[in-house]
PDB file of N, CA and C in Angstrom:
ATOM      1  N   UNK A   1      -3.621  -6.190  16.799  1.00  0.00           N
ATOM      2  CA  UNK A   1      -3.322  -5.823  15.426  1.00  0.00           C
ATOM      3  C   UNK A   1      -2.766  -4.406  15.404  1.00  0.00           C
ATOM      4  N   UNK A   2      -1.638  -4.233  14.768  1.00  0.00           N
ATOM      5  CA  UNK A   2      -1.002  -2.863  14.247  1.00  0.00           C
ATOM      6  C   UNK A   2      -1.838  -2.220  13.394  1.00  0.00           C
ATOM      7  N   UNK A   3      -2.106  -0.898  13.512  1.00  0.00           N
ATOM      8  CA  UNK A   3      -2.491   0.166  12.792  1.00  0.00           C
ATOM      9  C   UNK A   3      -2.016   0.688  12.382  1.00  0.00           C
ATOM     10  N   UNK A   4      -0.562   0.771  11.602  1.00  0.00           N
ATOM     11  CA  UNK A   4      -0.171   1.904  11.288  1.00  0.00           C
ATOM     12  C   UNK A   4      -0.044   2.493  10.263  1.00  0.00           C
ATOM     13  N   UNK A   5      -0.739   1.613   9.393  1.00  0.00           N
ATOM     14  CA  UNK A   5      -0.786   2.436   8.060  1.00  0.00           C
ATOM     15  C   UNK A   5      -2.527   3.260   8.298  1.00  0.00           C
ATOM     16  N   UNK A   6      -3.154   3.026   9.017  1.00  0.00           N
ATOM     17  CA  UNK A   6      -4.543   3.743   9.383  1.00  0.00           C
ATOM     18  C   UNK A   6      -3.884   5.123   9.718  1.00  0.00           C
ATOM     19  N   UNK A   7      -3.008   5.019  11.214  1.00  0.00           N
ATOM     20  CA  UNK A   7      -2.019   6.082  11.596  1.00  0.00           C
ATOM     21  C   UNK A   7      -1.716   6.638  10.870  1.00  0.00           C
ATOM     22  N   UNK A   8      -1.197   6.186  10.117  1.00  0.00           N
ATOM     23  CA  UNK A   8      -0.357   7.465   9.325  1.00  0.00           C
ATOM     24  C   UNK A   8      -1.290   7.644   8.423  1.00  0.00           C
ATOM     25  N   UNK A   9      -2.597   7.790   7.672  1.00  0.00           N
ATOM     26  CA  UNK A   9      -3.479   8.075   7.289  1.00  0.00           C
ATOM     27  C   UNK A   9      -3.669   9.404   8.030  1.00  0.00           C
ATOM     28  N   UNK A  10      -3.959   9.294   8.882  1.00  0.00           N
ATOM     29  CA  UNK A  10      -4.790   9.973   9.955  1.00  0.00           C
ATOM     30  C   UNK A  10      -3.889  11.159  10.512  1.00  0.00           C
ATOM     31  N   UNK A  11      -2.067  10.997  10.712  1.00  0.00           N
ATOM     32  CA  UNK A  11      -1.742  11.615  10.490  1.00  0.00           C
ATOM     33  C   UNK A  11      -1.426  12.948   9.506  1.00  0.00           C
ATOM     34  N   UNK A  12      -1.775  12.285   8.233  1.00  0.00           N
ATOM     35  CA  UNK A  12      -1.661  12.954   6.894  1.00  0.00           C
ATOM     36  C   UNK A  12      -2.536  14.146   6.982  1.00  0.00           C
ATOM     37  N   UNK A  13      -3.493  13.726   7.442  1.00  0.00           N
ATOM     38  CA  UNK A  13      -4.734  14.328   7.626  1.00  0.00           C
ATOM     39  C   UNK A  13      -5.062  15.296   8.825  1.00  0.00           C
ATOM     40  N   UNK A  14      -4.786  14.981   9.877  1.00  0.00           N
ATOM     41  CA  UNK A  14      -4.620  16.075  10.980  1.00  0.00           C
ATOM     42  C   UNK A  14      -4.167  17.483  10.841  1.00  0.00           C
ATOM     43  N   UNK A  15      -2.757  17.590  10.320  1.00  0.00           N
ATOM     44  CA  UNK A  15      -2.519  19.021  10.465  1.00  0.00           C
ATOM     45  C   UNK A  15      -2.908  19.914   9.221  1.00  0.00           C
ATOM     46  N   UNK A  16      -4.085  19.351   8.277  1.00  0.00           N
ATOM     47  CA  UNK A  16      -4.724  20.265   7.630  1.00  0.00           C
ATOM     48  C   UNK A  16      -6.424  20.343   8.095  1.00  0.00           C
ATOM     49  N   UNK A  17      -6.408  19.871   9.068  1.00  0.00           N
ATOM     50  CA  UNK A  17      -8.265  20.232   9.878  1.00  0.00           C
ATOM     51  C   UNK A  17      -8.113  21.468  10.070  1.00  0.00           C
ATOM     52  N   UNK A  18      -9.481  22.244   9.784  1.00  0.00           N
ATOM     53  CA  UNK A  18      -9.099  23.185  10.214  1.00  0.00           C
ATOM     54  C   UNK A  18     -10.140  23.962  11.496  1.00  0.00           C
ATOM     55  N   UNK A  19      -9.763  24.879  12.210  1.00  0.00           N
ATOM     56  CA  UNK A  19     -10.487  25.136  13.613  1.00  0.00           C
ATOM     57  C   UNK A  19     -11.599  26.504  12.891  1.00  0.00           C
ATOM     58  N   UNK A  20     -11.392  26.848  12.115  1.00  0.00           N
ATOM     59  CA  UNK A  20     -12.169  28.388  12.443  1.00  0.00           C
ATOM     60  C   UNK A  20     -11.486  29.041  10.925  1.00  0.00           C
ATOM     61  N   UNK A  21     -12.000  30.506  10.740  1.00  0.00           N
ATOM     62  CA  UNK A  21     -11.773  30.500   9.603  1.00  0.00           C
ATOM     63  C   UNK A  21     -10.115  31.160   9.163  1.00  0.00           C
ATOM     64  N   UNK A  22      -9.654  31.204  10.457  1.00  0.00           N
ATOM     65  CA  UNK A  22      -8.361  32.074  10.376  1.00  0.00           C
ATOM     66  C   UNK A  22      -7.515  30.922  10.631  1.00  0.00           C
ATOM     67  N   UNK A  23      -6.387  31.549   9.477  1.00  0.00           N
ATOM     68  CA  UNK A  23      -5.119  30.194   9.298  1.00  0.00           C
ATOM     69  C   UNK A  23      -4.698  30.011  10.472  1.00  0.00           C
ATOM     70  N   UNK A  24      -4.028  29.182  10.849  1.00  0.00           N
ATOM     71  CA  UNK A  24      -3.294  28.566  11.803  1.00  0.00           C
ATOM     72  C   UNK A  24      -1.765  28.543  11.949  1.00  0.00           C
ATOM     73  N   UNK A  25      -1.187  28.992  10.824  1.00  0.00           N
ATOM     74  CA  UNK A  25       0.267  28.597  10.183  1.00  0.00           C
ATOM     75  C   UNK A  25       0.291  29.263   8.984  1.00  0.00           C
ATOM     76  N   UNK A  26       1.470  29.331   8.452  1.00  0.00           N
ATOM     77  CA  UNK A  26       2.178  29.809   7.359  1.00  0.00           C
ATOM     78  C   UNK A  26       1.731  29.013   6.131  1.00  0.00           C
ATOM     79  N   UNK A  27       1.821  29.902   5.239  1.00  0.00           N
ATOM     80  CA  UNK A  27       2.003  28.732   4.343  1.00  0.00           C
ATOM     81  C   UNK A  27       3.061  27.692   3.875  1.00  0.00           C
ATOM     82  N   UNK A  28       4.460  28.148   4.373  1.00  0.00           N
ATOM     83  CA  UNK A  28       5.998  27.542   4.336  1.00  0.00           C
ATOM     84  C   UNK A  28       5.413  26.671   5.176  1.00  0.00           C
ATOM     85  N   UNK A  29       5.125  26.740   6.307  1.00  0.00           N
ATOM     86  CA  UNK A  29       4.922  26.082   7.468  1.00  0.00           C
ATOM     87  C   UNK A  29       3.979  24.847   7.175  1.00  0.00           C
ATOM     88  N   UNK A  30       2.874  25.340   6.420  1.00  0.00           N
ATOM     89  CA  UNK A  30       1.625  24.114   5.925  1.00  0.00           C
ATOM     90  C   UNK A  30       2.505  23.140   5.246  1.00  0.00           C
ATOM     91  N   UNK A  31       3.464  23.577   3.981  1.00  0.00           N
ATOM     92  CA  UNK A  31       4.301  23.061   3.373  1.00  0.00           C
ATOM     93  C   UNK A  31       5.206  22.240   3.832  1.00  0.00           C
ATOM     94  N   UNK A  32       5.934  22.589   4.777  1.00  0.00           N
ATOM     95  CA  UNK A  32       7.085  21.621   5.666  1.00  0.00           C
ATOM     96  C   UNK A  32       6.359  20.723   6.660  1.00  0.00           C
ATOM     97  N   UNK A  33       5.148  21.056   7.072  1.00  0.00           N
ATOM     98  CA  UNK A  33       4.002  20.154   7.471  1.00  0.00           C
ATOM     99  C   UNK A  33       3.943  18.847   6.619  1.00  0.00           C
ATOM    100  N   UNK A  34       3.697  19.222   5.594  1.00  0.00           N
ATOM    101  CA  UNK A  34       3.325  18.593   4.734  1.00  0.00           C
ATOM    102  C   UNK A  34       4.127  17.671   3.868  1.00  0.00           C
ATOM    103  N   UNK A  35       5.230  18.191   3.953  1.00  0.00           N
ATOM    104  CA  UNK A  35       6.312  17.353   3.399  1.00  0.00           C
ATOM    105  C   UNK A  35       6.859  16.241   4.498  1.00  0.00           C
ATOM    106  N   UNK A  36       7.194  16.673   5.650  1.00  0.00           N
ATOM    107  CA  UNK A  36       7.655  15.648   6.279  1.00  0.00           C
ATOM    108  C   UNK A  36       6.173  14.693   6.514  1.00  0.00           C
ATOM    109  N   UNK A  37       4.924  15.072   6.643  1.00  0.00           N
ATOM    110  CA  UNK A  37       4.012  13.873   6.899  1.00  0.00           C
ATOM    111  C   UNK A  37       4.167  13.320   6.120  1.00  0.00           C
ATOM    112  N   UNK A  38       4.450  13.742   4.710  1.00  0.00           N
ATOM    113  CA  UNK A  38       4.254  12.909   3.629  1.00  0.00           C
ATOM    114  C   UNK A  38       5.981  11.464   3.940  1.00  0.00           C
ATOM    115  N   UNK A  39       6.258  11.974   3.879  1.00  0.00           N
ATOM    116  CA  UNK A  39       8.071  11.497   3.853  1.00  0.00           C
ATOM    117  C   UNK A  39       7.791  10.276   4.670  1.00  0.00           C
ATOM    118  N   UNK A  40       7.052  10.377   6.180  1.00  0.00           N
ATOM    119  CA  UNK A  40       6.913  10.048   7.149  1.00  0.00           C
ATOM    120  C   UNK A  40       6.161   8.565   6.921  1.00  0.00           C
ATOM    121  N   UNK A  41       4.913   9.066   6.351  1.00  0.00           N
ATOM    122  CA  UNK A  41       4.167   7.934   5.840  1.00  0.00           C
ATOM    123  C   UNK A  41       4.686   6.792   4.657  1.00  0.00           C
ATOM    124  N   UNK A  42       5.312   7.166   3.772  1.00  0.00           N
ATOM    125  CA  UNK A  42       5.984   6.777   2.817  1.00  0.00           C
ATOM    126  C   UNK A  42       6.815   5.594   3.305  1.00  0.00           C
ATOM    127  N   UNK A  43       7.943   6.519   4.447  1.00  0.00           N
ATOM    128  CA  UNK A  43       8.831   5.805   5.568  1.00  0.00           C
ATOM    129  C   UNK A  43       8.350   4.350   6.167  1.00  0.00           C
ATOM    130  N   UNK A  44       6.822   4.825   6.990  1.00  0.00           N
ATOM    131  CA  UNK A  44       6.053   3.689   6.760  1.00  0.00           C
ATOM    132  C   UNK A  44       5.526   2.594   6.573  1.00  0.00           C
ATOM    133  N   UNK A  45       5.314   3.048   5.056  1.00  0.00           N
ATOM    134  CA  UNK A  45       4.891   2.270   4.053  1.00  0.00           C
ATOM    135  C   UNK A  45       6.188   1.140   3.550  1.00  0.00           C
ATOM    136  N   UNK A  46       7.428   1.508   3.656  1.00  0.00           N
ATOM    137  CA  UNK A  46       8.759   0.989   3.104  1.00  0.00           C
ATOM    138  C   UNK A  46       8.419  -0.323   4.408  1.00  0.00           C
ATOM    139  N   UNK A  47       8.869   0.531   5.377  1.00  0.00           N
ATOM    140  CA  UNK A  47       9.166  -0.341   6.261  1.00  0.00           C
ATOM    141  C   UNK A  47       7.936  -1.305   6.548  1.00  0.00           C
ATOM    142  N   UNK A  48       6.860  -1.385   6.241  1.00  0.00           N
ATOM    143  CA  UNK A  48       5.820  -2.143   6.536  1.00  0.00           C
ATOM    144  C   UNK A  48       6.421  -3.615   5.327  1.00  0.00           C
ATOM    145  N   UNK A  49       6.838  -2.919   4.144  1.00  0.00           N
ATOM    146  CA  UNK A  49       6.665  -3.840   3.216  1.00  0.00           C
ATOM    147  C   UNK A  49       8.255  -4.760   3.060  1.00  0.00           C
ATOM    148  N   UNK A  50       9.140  -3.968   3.653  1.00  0.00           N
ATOM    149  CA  UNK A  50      10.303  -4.741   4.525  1.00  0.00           C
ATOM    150  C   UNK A  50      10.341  -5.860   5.107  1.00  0.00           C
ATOM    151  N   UNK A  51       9.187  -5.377   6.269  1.00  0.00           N
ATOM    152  CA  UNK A  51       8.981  -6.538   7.069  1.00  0.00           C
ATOM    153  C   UNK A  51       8.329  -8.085   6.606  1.00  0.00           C
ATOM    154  N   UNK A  52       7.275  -7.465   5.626  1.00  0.00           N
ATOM    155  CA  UNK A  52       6.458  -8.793   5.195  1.00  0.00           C
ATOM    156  C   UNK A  52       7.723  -9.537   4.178  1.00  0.00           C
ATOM    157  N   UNK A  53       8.812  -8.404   3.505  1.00  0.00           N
ATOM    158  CA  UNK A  53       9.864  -8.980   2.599  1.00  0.00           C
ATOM    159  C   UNK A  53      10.289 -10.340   3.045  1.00  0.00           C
ATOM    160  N   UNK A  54      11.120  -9.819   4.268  1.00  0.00           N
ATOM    161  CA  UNK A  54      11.652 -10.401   5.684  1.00  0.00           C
ATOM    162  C   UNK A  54      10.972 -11.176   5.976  1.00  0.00           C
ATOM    163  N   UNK A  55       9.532 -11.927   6.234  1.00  0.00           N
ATOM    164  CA  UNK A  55       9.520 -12.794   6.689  1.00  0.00           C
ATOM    165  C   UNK A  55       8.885 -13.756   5.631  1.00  0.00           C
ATOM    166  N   UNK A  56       8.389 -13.067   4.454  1.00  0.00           N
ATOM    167  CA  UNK A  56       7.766 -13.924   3.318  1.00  0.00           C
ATOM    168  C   UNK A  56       9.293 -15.157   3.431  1.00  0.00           C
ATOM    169  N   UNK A  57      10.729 -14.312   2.810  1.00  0.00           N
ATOM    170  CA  UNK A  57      11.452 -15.055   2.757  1.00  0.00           C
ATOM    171  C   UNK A  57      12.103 -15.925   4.042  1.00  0.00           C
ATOM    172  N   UNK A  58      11.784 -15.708   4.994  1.00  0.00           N
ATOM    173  CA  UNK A  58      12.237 -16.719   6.232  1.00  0.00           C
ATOM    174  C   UNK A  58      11.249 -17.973   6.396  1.00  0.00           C
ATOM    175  N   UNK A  59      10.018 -18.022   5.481  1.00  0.00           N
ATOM    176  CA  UNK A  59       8.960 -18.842   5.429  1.00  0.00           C
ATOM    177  C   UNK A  59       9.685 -19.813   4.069  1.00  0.00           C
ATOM    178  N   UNK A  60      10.227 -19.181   2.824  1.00  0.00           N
ATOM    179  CA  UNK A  60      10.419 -19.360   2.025  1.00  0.00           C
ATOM    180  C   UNK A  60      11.805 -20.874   1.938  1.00  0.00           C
ATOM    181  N   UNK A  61      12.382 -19.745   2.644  1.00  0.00           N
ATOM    182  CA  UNK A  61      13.698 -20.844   3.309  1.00  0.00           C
ATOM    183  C   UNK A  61      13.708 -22.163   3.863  1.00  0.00           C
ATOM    184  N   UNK A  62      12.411 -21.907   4.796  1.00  0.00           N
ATOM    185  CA  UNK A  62      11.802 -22.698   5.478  1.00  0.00           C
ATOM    186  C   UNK A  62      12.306 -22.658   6.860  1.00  0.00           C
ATOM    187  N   UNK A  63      12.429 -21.813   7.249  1.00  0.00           N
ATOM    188  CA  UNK A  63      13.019 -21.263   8.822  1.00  0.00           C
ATOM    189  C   UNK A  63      11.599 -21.619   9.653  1.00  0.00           C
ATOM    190  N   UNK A  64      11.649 -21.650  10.574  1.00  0.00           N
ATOM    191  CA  UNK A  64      10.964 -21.632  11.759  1.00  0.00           C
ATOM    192  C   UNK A  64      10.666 -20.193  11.794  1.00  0.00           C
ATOM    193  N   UNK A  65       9.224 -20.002  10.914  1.00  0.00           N
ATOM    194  CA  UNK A  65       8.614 -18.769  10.921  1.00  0.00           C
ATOM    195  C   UNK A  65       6.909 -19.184  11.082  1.00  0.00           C
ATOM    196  N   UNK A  66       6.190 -18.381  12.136  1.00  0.00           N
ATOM    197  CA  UNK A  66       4.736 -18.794  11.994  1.00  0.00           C
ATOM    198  C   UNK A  66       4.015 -18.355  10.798  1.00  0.00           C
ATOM    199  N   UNK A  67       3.546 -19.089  10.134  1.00  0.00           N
ATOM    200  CA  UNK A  67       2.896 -18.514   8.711  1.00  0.00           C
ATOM    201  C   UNK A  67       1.953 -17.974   9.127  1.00  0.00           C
ATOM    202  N   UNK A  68       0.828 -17.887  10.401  1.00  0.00           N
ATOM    203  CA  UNK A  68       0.035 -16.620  10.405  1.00  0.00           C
ATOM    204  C   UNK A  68       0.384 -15.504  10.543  1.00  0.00           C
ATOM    205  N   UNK A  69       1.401 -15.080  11.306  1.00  0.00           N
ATOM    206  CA  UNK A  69       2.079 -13.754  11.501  1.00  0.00           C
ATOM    207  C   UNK A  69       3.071 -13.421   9.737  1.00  0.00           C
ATOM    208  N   UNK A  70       2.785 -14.550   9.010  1.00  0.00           N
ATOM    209  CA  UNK A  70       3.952 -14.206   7.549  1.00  0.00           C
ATOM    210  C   UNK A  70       2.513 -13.602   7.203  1.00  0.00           C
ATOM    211  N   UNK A  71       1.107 -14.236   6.949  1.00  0.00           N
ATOM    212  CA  UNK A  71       0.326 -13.755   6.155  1.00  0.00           C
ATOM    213  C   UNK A  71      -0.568 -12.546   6.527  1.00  0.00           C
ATOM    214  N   UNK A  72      -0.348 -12.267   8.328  1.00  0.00           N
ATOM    215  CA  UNK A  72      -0.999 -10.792   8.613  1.00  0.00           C
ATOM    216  C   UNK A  72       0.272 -10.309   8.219  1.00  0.00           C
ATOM    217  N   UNK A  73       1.347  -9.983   7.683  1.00  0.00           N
ATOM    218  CA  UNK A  73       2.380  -8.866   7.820  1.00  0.00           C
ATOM    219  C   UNK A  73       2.260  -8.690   6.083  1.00  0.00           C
ATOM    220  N   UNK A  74       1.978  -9.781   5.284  1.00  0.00           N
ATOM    221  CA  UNK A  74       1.568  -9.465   3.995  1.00  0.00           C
ATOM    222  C   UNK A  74       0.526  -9.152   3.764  1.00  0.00           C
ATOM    223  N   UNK A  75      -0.787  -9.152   4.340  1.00  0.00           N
ATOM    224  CA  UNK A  75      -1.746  -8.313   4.501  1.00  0.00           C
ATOM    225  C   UNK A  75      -1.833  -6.861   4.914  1.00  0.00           C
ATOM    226  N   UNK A  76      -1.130  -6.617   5.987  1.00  0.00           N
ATOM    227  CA  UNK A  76      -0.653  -5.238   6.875  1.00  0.00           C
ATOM    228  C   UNK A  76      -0.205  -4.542   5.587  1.00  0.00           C
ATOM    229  N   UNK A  77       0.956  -4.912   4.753  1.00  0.00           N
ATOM    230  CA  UNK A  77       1.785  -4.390   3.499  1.00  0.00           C
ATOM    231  C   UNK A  77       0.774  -3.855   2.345  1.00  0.00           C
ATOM    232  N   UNK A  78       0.130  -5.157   2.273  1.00  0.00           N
ATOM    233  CA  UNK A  78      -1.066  -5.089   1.338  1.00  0.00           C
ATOM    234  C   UNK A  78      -2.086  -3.967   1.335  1.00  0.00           C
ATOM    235  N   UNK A  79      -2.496  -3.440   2.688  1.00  0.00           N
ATOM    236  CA  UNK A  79      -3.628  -2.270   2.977  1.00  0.00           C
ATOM    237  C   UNK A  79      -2.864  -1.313   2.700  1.00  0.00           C
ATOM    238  N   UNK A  80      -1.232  -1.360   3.906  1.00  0.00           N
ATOM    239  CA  UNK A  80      -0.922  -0.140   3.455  1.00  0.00           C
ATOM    240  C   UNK A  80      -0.337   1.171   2.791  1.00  0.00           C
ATOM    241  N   UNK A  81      -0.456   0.098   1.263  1.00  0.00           N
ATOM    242  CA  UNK A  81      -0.176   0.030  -0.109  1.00  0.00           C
ATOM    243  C   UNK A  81      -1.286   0.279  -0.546  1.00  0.00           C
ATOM    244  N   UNK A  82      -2.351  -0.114  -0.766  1.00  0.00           N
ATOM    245  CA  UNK A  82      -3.772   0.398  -1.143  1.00  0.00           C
ATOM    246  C   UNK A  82      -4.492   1.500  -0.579  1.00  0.00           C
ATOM    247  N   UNK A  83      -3.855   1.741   0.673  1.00  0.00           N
ATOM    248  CA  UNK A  83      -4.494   3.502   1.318  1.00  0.00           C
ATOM    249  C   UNK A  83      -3.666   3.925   0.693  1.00  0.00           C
ATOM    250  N   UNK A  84      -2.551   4.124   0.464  1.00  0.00           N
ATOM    251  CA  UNK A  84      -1.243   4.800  -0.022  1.00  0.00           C
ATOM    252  C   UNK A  84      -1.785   5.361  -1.170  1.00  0.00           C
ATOM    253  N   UNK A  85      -1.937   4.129  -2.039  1.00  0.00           N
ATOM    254  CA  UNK A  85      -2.281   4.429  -3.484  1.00  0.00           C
ATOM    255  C   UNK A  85      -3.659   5.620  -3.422  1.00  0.00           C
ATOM    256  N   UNK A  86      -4.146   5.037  -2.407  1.00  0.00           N
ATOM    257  CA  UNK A  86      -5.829   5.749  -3.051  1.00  0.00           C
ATOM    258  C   UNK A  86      -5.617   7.278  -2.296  1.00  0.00           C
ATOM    259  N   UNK A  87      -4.770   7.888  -1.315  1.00  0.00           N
ATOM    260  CA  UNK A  87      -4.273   9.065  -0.809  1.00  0.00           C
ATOM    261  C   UNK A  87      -3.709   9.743  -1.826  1.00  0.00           C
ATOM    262  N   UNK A  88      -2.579   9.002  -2.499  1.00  0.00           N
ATOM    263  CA  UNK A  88      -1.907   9.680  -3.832  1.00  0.00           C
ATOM    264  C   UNK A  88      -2.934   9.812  -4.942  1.00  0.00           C
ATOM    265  N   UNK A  89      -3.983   8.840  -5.029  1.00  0.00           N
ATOM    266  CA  UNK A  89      -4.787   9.298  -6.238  1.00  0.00           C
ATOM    267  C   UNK A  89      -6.368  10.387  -5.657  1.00  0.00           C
ATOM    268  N   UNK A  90      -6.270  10.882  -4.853  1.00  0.00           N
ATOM    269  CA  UNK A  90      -7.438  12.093  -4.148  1.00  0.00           C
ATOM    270  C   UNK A  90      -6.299  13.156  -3.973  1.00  0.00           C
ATOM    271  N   UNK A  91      -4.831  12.975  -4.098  1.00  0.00           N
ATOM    272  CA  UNK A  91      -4.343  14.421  -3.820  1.00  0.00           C
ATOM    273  C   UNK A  91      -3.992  14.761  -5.543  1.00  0.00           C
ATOM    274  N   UNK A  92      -3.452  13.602  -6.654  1.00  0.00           N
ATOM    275  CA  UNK A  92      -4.075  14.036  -7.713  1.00  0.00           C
ATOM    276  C   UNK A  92      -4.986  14.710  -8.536  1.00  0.00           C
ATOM    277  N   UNK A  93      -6.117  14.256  -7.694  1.00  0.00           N
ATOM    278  CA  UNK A  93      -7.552  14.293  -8.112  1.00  0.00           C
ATOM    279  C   UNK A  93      -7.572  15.794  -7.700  1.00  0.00           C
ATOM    280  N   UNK A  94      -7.402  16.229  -6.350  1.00  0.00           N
ATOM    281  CA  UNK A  94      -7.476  17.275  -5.853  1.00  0.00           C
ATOM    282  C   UNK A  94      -6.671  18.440  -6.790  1.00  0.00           C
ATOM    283  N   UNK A  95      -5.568  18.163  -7.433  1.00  0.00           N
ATOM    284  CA  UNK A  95      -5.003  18.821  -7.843  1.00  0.00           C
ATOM    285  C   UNK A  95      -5.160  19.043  -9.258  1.00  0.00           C
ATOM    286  N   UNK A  96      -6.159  17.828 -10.286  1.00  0.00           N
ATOM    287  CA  UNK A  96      -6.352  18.623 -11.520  1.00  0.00           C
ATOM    288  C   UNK A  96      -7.627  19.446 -11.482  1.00  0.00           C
ATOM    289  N   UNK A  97      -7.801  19.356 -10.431  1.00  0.00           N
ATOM    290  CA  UNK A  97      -9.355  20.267 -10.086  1.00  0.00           C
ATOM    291  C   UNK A  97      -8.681  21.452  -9.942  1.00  0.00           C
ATOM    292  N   UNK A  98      -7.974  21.395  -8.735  1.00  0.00           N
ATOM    293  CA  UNK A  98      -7.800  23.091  -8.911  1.00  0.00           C
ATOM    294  C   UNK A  98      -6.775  23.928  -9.898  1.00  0.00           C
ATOM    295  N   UNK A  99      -6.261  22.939 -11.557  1.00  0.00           N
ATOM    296  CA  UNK A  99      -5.659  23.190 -12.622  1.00  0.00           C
ATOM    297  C   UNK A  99      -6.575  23.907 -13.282  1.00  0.00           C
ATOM    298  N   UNK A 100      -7.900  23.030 -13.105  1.00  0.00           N
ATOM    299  CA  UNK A 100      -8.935  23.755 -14.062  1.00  0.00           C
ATOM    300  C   UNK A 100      -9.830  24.831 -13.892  1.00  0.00           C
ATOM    301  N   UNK A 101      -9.654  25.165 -12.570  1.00  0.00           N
ATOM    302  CA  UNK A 101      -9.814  26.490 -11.528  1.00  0.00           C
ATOM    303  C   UNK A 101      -9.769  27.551 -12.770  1.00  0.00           C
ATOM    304  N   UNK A 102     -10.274  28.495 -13.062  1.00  0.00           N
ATOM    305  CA  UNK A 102     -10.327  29.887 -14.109  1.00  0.00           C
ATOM    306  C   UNK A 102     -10.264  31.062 -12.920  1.00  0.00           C
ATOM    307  N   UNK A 103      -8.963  31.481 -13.194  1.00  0.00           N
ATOM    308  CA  UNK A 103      -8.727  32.726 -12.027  1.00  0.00           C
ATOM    309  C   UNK A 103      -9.267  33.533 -12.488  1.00  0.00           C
TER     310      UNK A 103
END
């Protein structure tokens, strides 16, 4: 079984661990970090849901497609669309918290 929407979870997440109490990087740098993981995962996410596109409809047609590999690749799509979602809604979350921050 493919992992890669776990992966790229996990990627997302790596280059903001942090070692000790002194930064590691820039903040431009955290930023362009951060943008391409994001881009990256997204990338992903497209292409995960491509694939299940691709073979939902080669099942559809009625091609000589194995329907267990049609229904793990619409499952695969399925998770990693629901981590997706729930990543975008904790960096939300994260972010009306620190709106309501009182400097």
């Amino acid at each position: 079984m493919n992992s890669a929407g776990i992966n790229s979870v996990t990627q997302m997440v790596k280059p903001f661990e942090t070692k000790g109490s002194t930064p590691t990087s820039t903040p431009y740098e955290a930023q362009k970090s951060f943008s391409s993981v994001l881009k990256q995962s997204i990338e992903n996410l497209n292409k995960t849901q491509l694939q299940s596109d691709v073979l939902t409809e080669k099942l559809a047609r009625g091609e000589n497609v194995d329907l267990h590999q049609v229904m793990i690749s619409s499952q695969k799509a399925s998770i990693t669309l629901q981590a997706t979602m729930e990543v975008r809604n904790k960096v939300i979350e994260a972010y009306q918290e620190i709106m309501r921050m009182q400097v």
